[in-house]
PDB file of N, CA and C in Angstrom:
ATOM      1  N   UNK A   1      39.332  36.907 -40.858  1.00  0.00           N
ATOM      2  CA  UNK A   1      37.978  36.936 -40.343  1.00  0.00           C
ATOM      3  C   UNK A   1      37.768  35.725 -39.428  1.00  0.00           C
ATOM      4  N   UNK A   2      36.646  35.739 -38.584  1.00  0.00           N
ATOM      5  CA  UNK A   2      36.704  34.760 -37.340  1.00  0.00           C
ATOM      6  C   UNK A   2      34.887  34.947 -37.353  1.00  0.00           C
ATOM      7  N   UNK A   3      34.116  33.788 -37.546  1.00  0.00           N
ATOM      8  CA  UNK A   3      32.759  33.555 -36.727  1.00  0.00           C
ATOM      9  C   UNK A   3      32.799  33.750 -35.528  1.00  0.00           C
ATOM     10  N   UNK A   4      32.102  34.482 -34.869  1.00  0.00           N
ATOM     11  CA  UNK A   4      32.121  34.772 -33.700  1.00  0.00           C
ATOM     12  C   UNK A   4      30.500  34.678 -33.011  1.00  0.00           C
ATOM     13  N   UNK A   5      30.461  34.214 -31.793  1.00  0.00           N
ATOM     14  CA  UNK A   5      29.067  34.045 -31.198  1.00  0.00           C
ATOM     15  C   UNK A   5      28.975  35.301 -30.369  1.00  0.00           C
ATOM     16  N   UNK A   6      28.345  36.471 -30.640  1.00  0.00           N
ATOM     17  CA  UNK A   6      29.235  37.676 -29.352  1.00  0.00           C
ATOM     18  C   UNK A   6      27.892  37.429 -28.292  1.00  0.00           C
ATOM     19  N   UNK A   7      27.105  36.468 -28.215  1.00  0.00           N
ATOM     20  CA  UNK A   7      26.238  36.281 -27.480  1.00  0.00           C
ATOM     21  C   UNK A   7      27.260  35.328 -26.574  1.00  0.00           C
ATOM     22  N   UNK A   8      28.029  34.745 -26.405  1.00  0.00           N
ATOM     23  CA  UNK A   8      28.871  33.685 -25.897  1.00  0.00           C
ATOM     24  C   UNK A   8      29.691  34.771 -25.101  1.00  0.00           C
ATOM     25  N   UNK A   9      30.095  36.013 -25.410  1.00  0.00           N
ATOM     26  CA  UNK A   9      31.208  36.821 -24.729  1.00  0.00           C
ATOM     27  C   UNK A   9      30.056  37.278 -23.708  1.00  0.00           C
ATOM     28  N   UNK A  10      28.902  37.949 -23.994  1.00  0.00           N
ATOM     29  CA  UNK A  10      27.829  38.721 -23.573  1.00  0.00           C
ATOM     30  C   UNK A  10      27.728  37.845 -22.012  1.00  0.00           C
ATOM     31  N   UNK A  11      27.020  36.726 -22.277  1.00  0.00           N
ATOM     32  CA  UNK A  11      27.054  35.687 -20.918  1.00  0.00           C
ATOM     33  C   UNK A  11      27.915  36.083 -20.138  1.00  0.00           C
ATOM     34  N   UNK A  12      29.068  35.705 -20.990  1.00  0.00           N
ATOM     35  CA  UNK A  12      30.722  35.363 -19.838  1.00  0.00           C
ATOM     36  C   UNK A  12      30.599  36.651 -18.958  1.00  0.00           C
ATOM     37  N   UNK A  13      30.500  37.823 -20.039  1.00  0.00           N
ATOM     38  CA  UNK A  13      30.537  38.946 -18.830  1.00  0.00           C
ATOM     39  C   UNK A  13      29.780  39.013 -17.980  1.00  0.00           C
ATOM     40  N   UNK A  14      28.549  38.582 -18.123  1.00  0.00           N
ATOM     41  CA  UNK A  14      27.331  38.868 -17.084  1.00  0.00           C
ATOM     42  C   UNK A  14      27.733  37.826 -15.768  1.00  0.00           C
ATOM     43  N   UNK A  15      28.356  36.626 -16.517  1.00  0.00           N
ATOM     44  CA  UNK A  15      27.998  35.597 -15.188  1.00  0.00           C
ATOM     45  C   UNK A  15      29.598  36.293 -14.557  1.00  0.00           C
ATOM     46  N   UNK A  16      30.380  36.642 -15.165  1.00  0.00           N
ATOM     47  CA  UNK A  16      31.363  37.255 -13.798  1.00  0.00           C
ATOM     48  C   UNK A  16      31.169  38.316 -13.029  1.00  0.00           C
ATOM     49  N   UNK A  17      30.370  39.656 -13.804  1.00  0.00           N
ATOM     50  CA  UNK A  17      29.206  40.646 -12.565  1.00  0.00           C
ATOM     51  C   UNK A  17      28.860  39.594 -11.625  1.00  0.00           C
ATOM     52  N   UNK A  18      27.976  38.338 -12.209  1.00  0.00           N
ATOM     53  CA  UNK A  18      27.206  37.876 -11.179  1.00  0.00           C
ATOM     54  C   UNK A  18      27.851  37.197  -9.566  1.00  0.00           C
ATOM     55  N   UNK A  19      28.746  36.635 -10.570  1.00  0.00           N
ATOM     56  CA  UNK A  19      30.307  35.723  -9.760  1.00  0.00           C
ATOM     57  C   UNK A  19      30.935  37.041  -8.578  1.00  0.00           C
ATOM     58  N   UNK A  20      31.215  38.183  -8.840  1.00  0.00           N
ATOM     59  CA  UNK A  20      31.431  39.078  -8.319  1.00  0.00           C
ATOM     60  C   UNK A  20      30.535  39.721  -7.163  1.00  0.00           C
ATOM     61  N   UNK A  21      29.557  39.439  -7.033  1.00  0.00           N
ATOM     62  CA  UNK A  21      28.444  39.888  -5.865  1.00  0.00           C
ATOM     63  C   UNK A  21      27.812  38.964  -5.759  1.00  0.00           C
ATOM     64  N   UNK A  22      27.954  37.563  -5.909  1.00  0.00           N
ATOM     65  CA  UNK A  22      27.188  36.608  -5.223  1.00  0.00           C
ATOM     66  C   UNK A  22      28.476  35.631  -4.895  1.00  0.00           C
ATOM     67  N   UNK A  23      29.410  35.796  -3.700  1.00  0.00           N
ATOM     68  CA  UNK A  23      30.559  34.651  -3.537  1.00  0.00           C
ATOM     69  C   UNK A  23      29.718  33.184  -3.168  1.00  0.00           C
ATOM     70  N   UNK A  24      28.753  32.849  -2.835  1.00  0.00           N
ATOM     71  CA  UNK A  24      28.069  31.760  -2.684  1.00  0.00           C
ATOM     72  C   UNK A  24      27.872  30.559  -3.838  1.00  0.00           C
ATOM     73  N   UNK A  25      27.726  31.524  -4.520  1.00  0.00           N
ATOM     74  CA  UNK A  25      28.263  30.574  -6.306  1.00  0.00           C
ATOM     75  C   UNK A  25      29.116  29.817  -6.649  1.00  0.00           C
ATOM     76  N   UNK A  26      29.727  28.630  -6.440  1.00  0.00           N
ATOM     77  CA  UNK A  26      30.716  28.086  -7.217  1.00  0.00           C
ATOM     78  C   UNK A  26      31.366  29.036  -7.883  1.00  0.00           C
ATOM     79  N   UNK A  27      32.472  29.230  -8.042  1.00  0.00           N
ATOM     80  CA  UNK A  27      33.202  30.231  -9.296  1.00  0.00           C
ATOM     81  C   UNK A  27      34.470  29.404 -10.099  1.00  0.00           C
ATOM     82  N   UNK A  28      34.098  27.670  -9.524  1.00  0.00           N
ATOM     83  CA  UNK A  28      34.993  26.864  -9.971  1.00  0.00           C
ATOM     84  C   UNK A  28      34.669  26.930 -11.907  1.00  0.00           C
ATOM     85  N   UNK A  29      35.696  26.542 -12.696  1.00  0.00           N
ATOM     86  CA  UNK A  29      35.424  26.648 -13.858  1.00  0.00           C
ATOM     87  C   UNK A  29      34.445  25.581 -14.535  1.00  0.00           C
ATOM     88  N   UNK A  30      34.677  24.311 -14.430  1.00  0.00           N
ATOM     89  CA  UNK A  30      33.530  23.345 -14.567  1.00  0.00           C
ATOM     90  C   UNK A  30      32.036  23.990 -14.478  1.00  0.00           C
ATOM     91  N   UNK A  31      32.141  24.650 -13.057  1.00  0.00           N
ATOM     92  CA  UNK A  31      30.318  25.223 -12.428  1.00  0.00           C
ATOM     93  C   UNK A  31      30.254  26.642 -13.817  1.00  0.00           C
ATOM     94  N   UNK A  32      31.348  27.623 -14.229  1.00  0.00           N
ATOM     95  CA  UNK A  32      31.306  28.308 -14.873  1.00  0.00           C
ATOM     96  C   UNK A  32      30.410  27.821 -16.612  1.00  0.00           C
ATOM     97  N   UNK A  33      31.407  27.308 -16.550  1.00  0.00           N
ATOM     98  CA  UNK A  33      30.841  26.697 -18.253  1.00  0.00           C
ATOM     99  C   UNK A  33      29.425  25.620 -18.254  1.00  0.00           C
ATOM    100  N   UNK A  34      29.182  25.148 -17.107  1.00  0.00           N
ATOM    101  CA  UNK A  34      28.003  24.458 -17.470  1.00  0.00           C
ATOM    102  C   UNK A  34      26.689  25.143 -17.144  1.00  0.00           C
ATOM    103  N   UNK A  35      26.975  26.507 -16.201  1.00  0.00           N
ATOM    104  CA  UNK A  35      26.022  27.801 -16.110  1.00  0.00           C
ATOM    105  C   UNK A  35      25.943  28.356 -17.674  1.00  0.00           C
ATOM    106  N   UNK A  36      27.341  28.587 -17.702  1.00  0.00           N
ATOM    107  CA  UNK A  36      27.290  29.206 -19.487  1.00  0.00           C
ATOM    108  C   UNK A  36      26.524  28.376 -20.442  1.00  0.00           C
ATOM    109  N   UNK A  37      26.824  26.661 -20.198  1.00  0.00           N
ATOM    110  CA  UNK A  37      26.525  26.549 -21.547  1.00  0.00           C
ATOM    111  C   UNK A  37      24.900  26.211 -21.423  1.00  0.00           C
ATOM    112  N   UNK A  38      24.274  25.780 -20.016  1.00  0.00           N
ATOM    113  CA  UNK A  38      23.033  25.888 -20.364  1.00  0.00           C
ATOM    114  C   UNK A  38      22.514  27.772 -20.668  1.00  0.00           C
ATOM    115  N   UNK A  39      22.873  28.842 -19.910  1.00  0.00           N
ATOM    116  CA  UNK A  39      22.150  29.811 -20.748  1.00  0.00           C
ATOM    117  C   UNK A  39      22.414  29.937 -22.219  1.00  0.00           C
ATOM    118  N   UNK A  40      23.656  29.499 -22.709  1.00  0.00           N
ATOM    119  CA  UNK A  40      23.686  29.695 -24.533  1.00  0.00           C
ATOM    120  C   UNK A  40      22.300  29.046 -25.008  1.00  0.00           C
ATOM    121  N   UNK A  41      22.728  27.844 -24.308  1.00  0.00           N
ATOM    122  CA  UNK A  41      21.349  26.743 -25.082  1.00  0.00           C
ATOM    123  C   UNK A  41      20.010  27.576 -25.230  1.00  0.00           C
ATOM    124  N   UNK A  42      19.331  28.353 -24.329  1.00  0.00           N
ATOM    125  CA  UNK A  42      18.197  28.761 -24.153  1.00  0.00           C
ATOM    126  C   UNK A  42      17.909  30.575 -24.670  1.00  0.00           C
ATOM    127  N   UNK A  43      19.333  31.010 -25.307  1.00  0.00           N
ATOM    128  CA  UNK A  43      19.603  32.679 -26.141  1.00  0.00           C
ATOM    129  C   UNK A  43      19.652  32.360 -27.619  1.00  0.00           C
ATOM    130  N   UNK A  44      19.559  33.384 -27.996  1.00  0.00           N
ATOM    131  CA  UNK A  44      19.680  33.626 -29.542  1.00  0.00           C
ATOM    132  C   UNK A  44      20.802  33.544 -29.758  1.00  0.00           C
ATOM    133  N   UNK A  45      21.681  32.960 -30.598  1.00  0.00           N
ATOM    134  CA  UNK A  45      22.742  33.420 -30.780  1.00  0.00           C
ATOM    135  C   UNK A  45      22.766  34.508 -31.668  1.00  0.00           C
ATOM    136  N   UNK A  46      24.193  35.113 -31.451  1.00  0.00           N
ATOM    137  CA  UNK A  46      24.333  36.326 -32.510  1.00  0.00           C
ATOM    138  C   UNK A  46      25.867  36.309 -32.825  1.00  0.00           C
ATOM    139  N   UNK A  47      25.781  35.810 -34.437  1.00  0.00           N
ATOM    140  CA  UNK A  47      26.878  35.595 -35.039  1.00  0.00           C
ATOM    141  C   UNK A  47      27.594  36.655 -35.686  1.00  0.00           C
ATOM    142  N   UNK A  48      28.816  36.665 -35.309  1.00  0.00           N
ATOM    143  CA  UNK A  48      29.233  37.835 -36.323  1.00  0.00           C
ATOM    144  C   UNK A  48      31.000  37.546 -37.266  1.00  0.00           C
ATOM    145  N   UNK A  49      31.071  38.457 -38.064  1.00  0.00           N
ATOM    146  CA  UNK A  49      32.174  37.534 -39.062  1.00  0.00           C
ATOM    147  C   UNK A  49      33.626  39.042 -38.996  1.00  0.00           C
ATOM    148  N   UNK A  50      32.443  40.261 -39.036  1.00  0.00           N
ATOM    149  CA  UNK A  50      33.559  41.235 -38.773  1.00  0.00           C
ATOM    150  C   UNK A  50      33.650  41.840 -37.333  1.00  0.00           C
ATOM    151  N   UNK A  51      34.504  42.768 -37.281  1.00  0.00           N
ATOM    152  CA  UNK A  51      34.754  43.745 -36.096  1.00  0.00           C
ATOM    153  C   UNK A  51      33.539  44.626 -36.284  1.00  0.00           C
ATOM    154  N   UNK A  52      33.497  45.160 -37.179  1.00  0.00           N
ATOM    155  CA  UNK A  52      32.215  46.007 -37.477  1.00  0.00           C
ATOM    156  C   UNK A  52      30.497  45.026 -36.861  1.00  0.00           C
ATOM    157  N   UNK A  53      30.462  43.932 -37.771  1.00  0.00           N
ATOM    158  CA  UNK A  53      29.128  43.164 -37.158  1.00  0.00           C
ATOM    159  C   UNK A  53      29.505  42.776 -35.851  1.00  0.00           C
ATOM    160  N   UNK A  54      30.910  43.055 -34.619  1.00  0.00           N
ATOM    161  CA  UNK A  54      30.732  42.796 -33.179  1.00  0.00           C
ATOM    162  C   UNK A  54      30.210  44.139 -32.853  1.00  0.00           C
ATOM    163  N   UNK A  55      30.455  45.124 -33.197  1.00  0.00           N
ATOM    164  CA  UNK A  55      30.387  46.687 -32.488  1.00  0.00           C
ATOM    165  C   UNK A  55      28.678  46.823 -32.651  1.00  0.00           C
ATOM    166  N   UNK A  56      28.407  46.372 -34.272  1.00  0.00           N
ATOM    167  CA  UNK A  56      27.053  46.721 -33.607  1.00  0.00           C
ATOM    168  C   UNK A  56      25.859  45.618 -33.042  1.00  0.00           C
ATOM    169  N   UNK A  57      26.396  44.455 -32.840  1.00  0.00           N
ATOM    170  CA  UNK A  57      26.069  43.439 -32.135  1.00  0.00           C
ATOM    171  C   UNK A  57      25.606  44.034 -30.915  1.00  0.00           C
ATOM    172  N   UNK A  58      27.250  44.658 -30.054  1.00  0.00           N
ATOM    173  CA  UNK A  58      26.985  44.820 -29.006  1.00  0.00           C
ATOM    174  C   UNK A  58      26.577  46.055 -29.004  1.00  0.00           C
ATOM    175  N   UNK A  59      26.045  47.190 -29.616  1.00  0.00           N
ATOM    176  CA  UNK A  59      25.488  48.219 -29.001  1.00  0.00           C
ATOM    177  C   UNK A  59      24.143  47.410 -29.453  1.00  0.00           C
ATOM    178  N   UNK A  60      23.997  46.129 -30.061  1.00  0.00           N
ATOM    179  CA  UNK A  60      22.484  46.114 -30.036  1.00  0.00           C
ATOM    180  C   UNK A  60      22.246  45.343 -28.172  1.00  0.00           C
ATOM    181  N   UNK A  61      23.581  44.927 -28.137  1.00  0.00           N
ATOM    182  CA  UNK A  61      22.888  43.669 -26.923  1.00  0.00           C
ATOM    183  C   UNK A  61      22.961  44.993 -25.590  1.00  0.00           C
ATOM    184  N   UNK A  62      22.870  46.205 -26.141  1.00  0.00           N
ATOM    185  CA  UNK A  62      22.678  47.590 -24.904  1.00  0.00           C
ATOM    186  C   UNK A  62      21.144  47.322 -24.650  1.00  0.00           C
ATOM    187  N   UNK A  63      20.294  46.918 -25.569  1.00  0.00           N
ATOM    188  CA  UNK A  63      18.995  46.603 -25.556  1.00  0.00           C
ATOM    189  C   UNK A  63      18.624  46.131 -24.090  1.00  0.00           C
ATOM    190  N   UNK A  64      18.197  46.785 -23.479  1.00  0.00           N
ATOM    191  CA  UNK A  64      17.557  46.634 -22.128  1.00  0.00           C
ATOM    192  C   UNK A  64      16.520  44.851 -22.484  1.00  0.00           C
ATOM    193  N   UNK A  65      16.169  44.562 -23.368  1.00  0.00           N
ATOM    194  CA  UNK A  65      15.715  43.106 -23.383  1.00  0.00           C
ATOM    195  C   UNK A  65      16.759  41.881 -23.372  1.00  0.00           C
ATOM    196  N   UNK A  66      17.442  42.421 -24.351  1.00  0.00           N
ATOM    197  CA  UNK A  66      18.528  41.550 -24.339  1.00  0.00           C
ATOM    198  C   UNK A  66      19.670  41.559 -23.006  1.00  0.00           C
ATOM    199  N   UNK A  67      19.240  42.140 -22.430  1.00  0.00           N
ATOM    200  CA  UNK A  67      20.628  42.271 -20.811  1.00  0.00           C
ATOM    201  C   UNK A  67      19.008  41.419 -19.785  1.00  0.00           C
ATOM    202  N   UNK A  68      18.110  41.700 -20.152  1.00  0.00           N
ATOM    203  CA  UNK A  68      16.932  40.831 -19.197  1.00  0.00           C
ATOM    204  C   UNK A  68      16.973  39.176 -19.655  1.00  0.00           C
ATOM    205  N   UNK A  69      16.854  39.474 -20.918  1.00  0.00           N
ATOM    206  CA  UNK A  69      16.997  37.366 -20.822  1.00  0.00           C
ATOM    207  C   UNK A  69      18.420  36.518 -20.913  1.00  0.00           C
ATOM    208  N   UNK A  70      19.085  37.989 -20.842  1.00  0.00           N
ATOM    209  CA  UNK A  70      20.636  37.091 -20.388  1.00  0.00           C
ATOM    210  C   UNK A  70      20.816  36.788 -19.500  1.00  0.00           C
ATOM    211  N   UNK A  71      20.411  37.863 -18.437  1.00  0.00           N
ATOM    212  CA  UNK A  71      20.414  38.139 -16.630  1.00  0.00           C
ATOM    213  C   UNK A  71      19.105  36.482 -16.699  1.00  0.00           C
ATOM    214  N   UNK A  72      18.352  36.399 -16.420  1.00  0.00           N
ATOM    215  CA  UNK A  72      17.199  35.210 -16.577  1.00  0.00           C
ATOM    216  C   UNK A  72      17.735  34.031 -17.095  1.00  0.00           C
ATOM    217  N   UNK A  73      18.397  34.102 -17.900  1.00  0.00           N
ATOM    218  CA  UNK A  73      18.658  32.544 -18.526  1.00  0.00           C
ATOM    219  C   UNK A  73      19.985  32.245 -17.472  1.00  0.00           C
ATOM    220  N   UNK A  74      20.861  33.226 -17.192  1.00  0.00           N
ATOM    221  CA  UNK A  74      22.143  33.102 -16.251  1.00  0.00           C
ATOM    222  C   UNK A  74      21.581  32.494 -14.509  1.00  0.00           C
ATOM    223  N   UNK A  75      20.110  33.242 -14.368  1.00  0.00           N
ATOM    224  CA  UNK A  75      19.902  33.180 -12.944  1.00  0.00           C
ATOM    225  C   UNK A  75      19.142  31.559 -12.812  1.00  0.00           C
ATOM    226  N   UNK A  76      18.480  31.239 -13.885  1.00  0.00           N
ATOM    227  CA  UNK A  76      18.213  29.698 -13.846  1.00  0.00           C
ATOM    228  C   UNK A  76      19.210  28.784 -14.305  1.00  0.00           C
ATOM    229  N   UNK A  77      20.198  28.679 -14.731  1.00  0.00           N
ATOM    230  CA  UNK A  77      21.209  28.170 -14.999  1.00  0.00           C
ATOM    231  C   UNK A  77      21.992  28.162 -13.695  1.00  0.00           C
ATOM    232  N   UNK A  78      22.014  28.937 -13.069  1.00  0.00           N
ATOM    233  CA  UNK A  78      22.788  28.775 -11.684  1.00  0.00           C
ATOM    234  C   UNK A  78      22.263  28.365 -10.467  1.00  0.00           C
ATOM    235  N   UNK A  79      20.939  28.060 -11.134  1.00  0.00           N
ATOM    236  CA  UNK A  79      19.351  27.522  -9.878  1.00  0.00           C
ATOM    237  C   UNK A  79      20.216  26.296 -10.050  1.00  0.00           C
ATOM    238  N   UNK A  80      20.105  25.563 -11.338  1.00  0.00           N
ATOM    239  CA  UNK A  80      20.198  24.100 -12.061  1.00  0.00           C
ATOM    240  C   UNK A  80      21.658  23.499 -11.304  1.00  0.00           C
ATOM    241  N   UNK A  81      22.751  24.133 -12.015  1.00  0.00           N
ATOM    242  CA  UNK A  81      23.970  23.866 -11.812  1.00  0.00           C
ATOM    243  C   UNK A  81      24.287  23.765  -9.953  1.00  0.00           C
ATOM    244  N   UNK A  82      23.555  24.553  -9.224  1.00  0.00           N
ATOM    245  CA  UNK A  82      23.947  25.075  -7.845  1.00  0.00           C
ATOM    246  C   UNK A  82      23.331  24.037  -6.974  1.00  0.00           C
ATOM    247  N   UNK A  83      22.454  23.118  -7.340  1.00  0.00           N
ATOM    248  CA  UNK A  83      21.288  22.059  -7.263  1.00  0.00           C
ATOM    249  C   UNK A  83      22.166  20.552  -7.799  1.00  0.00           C
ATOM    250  N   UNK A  84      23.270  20.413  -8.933  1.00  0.00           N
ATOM    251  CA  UNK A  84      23.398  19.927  -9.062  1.00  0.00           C
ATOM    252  C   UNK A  84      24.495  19.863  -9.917  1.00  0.00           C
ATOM    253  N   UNK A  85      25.736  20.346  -8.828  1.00  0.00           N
ATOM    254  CA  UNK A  85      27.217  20.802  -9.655  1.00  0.00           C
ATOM    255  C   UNK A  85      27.931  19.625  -9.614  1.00  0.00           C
ATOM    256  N   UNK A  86      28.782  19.580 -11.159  1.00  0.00           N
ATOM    257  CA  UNK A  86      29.536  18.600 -11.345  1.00  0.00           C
ATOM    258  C   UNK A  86      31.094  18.582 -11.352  1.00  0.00           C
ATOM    259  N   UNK A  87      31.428  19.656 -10.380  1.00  0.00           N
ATOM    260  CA  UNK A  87      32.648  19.643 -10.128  1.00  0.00           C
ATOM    261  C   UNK A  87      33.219  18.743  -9.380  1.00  0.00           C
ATOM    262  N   UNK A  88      34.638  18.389  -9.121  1.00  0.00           N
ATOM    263  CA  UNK A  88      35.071  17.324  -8.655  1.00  0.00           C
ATOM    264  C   UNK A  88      34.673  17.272  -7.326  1.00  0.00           C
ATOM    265  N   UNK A  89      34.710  15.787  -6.576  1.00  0.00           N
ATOM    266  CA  UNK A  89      34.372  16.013  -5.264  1.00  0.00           C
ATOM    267  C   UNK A  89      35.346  16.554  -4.380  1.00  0.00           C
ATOM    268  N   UNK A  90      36.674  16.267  -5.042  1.00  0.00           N
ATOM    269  CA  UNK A  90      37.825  17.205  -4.076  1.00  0.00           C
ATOM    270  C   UNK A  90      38.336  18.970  -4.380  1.00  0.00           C
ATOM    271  N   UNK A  91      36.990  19.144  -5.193  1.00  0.00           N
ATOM    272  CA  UNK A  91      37.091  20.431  -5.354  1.00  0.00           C
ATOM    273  C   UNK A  91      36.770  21.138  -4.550  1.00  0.00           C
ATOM    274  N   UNK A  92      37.776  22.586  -4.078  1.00  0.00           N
ATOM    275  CA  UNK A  92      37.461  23.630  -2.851  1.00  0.00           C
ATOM    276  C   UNK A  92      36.087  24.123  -2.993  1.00  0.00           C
ATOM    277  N   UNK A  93      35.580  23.929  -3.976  1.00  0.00           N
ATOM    278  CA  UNK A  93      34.553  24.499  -4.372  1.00  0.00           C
ATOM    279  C   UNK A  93      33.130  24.194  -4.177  1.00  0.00           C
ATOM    280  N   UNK A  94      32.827  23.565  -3.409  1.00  0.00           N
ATOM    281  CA  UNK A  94      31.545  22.353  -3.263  1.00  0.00           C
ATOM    282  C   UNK A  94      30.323  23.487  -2.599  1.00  0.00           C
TER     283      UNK A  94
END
């Protein structure tokens, strides 16, 4: 068995949709995880211990609310980070 945050996977996927149709984004990994980790900070988490509590995790996170304050917490997180990224300065990525 494994604790699992499936709210932590949920993000990741959304911010690479997002990464995927917005190339203007940083898609450096630094800019990745500090988008991620401020939207975790500001979601529910949702813990789970089996395979069974991920499956219905995620048919709960099908919840048209829960894909809105993921999408929202992802799109101000990338206001923040995009305003004030801490990737290296010799990163291609600036």
């Amino acid at each position: 068995m494994l604790l699992k945050n499936v709210t932590q996977d949920i993000v990741f996927e959304k911010l690479g949709e997002i990464l995927r149709c917005h190339p203007e984004i940083c898609p450096c990994a630094r800019c990745q995880l500090d988008i991620a980790a401020i939207a975790l900070n500001h979601l529910q988490p949702r813990y789970v211990v089996t395979d069974l509590g991920e499956v219905m995790t995620r048919t709960g996170s099908l919840d048209a609310q829960i894909s809105v304050d993921t999408m929202l917490e992802l799109t101000k997180a990338i206001a923040i980070v995009s305003r004030f990224p801490r990737h290296a300065e010799n990163s291609d990525h600036k």
